[in-house]
Protein backbone atom coordinates (compact mmCIF):
# COMPACT_ATOMS: atom_id res chain seq x y z
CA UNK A 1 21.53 8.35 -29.16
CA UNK A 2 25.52 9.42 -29.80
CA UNK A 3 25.96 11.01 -26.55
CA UNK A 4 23.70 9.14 -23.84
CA UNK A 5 26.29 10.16 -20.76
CA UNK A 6 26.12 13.59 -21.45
CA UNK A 7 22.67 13.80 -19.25
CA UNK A 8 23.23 17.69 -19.51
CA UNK A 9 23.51 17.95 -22.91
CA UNK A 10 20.06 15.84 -23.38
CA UNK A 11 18.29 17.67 -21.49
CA UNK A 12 19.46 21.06 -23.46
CA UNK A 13 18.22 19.36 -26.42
CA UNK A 14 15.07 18.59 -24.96
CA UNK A 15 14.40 21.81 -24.33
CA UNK A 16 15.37 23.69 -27.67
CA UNK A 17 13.08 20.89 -29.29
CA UNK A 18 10.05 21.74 -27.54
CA UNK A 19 10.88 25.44 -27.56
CA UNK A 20 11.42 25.08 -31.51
CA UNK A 21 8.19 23.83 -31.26
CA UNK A 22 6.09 25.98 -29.40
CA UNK A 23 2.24 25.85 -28.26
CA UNK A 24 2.47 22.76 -31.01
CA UNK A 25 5.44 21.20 -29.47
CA UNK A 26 4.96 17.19 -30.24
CA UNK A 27 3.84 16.30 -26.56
CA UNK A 28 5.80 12.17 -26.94
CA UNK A 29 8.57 14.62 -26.65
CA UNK A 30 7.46 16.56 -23.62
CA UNK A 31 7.19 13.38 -21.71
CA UNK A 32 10.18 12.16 -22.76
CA UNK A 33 11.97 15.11 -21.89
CA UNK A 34 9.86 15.10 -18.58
CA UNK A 35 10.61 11.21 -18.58
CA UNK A 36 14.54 11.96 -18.94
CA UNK A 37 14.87 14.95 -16.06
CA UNK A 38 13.27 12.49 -13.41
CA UNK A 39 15.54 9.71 -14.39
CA UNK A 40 18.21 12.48 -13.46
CA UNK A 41 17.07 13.44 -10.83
CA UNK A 42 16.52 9.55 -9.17
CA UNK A 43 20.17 8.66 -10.60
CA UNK A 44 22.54 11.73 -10.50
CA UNK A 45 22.40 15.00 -8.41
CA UNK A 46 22.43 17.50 -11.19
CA UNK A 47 18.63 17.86 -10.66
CA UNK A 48 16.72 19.41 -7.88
CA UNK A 49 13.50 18.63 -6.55
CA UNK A 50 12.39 22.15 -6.86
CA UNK A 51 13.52 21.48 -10.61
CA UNK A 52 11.47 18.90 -11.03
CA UNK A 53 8.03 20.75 -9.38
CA UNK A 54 8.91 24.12 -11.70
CA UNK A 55 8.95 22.00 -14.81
CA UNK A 56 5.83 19.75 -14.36
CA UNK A 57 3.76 22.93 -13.46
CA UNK A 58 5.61 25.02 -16.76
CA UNK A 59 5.05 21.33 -18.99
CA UNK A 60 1.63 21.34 -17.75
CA UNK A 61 -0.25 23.77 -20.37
CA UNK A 62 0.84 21.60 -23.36
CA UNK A 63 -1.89 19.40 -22.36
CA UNK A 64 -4.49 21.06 -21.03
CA UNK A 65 -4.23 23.37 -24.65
CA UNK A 66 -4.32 19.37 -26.20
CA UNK A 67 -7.21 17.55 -25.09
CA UNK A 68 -5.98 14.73 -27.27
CA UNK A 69 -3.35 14.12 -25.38
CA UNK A 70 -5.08 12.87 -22.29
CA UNK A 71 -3.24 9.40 -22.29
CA UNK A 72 -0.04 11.41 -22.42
CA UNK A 73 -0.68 13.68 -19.43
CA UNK A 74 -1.51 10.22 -17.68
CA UNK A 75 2.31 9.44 -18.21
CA UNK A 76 3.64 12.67 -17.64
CA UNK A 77 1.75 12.64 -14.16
CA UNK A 78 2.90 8.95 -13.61
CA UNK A 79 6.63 10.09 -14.20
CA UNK A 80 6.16 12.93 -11.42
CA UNK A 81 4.36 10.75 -9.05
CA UNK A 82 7.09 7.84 -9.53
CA UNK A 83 10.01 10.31 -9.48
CA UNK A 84 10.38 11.15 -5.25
CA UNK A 85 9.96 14.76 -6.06
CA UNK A 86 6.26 14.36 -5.89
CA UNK A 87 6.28 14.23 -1.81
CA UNK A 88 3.33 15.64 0.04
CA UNK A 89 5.14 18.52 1.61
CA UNK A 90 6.06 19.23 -2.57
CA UNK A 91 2.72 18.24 -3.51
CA UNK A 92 0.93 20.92 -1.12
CA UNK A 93 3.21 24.15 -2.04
CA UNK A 94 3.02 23.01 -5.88
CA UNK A 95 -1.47 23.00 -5.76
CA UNK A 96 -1.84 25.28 -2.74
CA UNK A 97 -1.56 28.23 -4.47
CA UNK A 98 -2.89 27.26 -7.24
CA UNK A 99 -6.50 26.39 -5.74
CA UNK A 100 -6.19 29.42 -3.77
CA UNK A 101 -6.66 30.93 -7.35
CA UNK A 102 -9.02 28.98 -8.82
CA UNK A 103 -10.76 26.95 -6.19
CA UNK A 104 -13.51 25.34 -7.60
CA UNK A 105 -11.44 24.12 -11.34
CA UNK A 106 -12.31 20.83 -11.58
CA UNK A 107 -9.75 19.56 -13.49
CA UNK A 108 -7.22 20.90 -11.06
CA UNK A 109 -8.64 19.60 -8.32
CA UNK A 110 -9.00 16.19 -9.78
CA UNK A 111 -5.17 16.52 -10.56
CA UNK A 112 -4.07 17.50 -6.61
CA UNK A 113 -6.34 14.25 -5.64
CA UNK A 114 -4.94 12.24 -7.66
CA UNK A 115 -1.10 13.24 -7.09
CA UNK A 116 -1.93 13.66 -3.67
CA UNK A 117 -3.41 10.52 -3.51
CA UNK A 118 -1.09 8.47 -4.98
CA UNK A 119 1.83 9.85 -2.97
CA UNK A 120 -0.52 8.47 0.15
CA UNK A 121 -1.10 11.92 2.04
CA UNK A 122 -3.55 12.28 4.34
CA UNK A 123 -2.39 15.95 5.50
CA UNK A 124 -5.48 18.26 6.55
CA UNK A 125 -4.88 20.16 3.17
CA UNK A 126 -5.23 16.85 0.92
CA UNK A 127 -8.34 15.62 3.29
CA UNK A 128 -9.81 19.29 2.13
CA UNK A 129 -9.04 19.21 -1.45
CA UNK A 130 -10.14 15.21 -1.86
CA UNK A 131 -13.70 15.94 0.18
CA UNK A 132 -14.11 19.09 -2.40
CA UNK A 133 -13.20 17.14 -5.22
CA UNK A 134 -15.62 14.05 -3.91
CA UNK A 135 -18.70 16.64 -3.56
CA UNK A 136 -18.31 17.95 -7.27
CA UNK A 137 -17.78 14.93 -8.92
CA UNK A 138 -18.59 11.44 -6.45
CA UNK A 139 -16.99 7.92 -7.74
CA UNK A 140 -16.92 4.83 -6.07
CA UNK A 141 -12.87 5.12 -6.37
CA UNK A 142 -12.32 8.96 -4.96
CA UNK A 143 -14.87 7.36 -1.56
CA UNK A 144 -12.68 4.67 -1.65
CA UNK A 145 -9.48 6.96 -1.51
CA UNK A 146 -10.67 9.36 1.21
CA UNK A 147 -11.73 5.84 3.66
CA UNK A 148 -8.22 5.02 3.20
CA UNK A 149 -6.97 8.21 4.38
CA UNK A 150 -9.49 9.40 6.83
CA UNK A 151 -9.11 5.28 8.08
CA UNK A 152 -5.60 6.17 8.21
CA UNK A 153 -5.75 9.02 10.80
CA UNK A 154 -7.90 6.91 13.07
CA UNK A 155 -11.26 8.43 12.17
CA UNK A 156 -13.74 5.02 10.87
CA UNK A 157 -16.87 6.99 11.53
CA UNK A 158 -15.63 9.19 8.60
CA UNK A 159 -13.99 6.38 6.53
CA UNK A 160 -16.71 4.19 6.93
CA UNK A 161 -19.39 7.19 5.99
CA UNK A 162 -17.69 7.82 2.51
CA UNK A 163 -17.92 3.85 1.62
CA UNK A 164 -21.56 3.87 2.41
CA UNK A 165 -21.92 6.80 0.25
CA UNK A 166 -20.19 5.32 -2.51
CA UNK A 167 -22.28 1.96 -1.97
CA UNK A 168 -25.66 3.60 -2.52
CA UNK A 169 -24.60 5.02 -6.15
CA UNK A 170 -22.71 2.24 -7.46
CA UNK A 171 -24.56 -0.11 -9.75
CA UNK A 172 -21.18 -2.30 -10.98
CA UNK A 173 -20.97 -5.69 -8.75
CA UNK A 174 -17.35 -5.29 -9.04
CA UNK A 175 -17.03 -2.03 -7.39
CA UNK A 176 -19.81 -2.94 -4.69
CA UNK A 177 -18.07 -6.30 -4.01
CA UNK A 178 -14.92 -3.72 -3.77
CA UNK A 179 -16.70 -1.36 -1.27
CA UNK A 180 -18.10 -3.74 0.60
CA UNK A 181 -14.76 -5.65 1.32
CA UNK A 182 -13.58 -2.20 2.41
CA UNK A 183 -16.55 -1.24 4.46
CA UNK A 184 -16.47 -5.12 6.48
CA UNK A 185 -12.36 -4.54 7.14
CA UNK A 186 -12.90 -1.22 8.33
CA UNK A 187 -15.37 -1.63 10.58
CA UNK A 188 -13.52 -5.01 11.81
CA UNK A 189 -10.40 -2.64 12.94
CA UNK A 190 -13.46 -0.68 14.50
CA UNK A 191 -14.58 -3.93 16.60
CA UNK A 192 -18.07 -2.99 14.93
CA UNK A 193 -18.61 -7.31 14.37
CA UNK A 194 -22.17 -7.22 13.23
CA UNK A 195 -21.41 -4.36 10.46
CA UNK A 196 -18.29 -6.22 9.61
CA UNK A 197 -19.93 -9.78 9.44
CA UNK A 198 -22.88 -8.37 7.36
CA UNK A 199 -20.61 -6.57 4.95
CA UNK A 200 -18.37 -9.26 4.61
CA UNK A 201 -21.32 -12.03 3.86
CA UNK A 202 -22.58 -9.76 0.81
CA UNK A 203 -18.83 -9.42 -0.85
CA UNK A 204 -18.67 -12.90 -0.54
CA UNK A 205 -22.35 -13.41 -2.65
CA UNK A 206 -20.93 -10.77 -5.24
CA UNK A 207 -17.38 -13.01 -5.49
CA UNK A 208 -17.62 -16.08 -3.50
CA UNK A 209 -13.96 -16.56 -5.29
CA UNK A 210 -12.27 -13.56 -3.56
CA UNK A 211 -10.67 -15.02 0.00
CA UNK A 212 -10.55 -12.01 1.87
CA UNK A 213 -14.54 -11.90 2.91
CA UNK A 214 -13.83 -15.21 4.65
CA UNK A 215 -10.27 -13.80 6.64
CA UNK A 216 -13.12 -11.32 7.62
CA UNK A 217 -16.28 -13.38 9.03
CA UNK A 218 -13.48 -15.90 10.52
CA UNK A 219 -12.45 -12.91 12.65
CA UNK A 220 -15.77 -11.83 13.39
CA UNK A 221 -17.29 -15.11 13.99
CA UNK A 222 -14.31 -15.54 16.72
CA UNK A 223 -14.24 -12.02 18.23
CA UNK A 224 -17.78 -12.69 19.22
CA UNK A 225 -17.99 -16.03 20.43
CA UNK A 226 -16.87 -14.56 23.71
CA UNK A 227 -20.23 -13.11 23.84
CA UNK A 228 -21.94 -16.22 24.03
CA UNK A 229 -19.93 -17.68 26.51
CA UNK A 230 -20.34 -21.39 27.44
CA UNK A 231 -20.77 -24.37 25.06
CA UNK A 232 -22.27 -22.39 22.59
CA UNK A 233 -19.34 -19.89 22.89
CA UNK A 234 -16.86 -22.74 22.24
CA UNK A 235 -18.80 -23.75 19.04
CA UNK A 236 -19.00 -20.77 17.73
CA UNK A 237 -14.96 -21.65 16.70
CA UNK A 238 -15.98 -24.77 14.63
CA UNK A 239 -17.97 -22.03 11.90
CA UNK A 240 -14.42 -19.95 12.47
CA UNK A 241 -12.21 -22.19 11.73
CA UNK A 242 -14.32 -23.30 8.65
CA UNK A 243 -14.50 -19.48 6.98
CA UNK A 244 -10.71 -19.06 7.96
CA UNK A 245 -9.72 -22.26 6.06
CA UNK A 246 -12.16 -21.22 3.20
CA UNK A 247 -10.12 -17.92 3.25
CA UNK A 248 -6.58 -19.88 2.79
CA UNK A 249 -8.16 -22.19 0.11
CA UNK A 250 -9.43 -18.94 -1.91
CA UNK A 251 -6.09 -16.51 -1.18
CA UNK A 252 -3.19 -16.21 -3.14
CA UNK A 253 -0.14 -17.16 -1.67
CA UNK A 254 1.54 -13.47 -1.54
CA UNK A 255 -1.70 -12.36 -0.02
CA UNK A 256 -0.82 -10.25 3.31
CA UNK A 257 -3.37 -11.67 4.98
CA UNK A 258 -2.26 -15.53 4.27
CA UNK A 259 -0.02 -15.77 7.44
CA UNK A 260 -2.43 -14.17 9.77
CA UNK A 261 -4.99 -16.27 8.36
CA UNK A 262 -2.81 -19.36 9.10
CA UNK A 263 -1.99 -18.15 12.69
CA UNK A 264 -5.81 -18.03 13.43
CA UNK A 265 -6.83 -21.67 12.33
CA UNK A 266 -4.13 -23.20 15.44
CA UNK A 267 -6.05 -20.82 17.82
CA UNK A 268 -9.29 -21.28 16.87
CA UNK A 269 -8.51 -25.03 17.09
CA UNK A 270 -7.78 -24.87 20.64
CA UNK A 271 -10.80 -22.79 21.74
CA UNK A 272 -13.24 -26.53 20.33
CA UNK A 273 -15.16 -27.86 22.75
CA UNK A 274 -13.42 -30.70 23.96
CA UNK A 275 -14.43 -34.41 23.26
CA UNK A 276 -16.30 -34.07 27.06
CA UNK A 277 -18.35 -30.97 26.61
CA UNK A 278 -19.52 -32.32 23.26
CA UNK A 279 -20.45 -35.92 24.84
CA UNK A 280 -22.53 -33.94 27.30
CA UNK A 281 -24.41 -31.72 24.74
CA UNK A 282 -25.09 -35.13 22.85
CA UNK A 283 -22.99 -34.20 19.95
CA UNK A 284 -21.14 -36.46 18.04
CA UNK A 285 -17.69 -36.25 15.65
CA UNK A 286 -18.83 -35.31 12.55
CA UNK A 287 -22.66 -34.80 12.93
CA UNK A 288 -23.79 -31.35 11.71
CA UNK A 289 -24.49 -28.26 13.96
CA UNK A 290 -25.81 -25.04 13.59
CA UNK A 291 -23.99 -22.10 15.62
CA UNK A 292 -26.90 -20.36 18.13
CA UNK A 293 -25.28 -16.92 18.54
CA UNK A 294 -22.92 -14.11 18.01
CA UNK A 295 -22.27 -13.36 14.61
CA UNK A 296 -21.92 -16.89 13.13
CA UNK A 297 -26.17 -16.93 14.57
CA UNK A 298 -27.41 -19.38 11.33
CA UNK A 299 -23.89 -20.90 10.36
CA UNK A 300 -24.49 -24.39 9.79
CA UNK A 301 -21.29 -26.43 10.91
CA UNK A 302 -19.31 -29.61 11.68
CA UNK A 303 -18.25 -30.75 15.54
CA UNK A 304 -14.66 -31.50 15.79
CA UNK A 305 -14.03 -31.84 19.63
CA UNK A 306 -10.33 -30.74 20.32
């Protein structure tokens, strides 16, 4: 309170107070201490990184001796994942030996995942400790954390496998809806249209609010119109444009997928069959039409000729 430059000096006291206190130390004061070091370490250069590792592991055992204090340990591990110490290269020498010692501890390797995790590695020994962690105890949020890493290094086979894994077990329409956004955007990046489409439509029955299932069917409904080639082809854009524009209506405006979404209405617009083609296929402005193929097969629509 009297002396808040002398960062040196606070940290000192830190210490004495929890060594005063020992196996009973108050743990609000272990995290503050904790709290306190990475704030030096961020802001001046009297801490190390290495600093920073050897204290969370020695900090640790106050917790794990205080079951009680589990919301606690969540901050403590929120200060070392927030403090730029926590890298993965850190991260991997701080739990590598220690799951070479005990490699099946549960709570330890729930603690390297979720670290790990939240530093975003995808390193061969994270991938290792995550899938370990996932076959002891499964959850619809460690599935959703390996897709993003395994999706990451190119591997959507893998990714997508963990989703569906998730999706079998999961009996909250909140988590499905979340899974099954996942699963339809991963296997859009994988070109798989029909998988992506399908996914898609059944997030959008769990949430019809959420805009992203419609930024997904727009894109599949024009990836395969190519397929169908022709007038029916060309229609195919009219049910594209409408689930893109239904995607924009439903997104909020700091969604990353807004501007894309916006880019893809002008050139979905120019692939309409023009005024012509739809004369010829006795369609008129306005009338209702239902889309014959690709992935938009069913889609009931509107004809707008360009």
């Amino acid at each position: 309170t009297y002396k808040p430059n002398d960062r040196a000096g606070i940290r000192k006291a830190f210490r004495e107070a929890i060594e005063a206190g020992g196996a009973n130390a108050d743990l609000e004061t272990v995290v503050a201490y904790f709290s306190n070091l990475c704030d030096d370490y961020k802001n001046t250069d009297e801490v190390m990184p290495d600093e920073i590792i050897a204290e969370y592991d020695r900090l640790l055992p106050f917790f794990e001796n205080n079951p009680s204090g589990a919301e606690l340990k969540n901050q403590l591990d929120a200060a070392f994942g927030l403090s730029g110490a926590a890298s993965c290269e850190n991260l991997e020498k701080l739990f590598s030996n220690k799951l070479a010692a005990a490699p099946d501890d549960e709570a330890l390797l729930a603690q390297a995942v979720s670290l790990m995790g939240r530093a975003k590695c995808n390193s061969d020994f994270y991938l290792a400790t995550a899938e370990k962690y996932y076959a002891i105890k499964p959850s619809a949020e460690a599935a959703m954390s390996l897709a993003s890493a395994f999706q990451n290094k190119g591997d959507f086979a893998k990714a997508l496998n963990y989703l569906n894994e998730a999706l079998a077990v999961e009996k909250d329409d909140m988590e499905r809806q979340k899974l099954l956004l996942h699963i339809s955007l991963v296997a859009l990046i994988n070109k798989d249209y029909t998988n992506a489409a399908s996914s898609a439509r059944q997030a959008r029955d769990l949430n019809s609010e959420d805009g992203a299932p419609y930024f997904v069917l727009g894109q599949c409904y024009a990836a395969s119109a190519s397929t169908c080639g022709g007038f029916a082809g060309q229609a195919t854009f009219w049910a594209a444009y409408d689930a893109m524009a239904k995607a924009i209506e439903l997104l909020p405006g700091d969604s990353e997928y807004v501007e894309p979404a916006k880019a893809s209405l002008a050139n979905y617009r120019a692939n309409f069959p023009n005024t012509e083609e739809c004369f010829f296929n006795e369609l008129q402005s306005g009338a209702r039409y239902t889309v014959t193929c690709g992935t938009a097969a069913g889609v009931v629509t509107t004809v707008r000729p360009r």
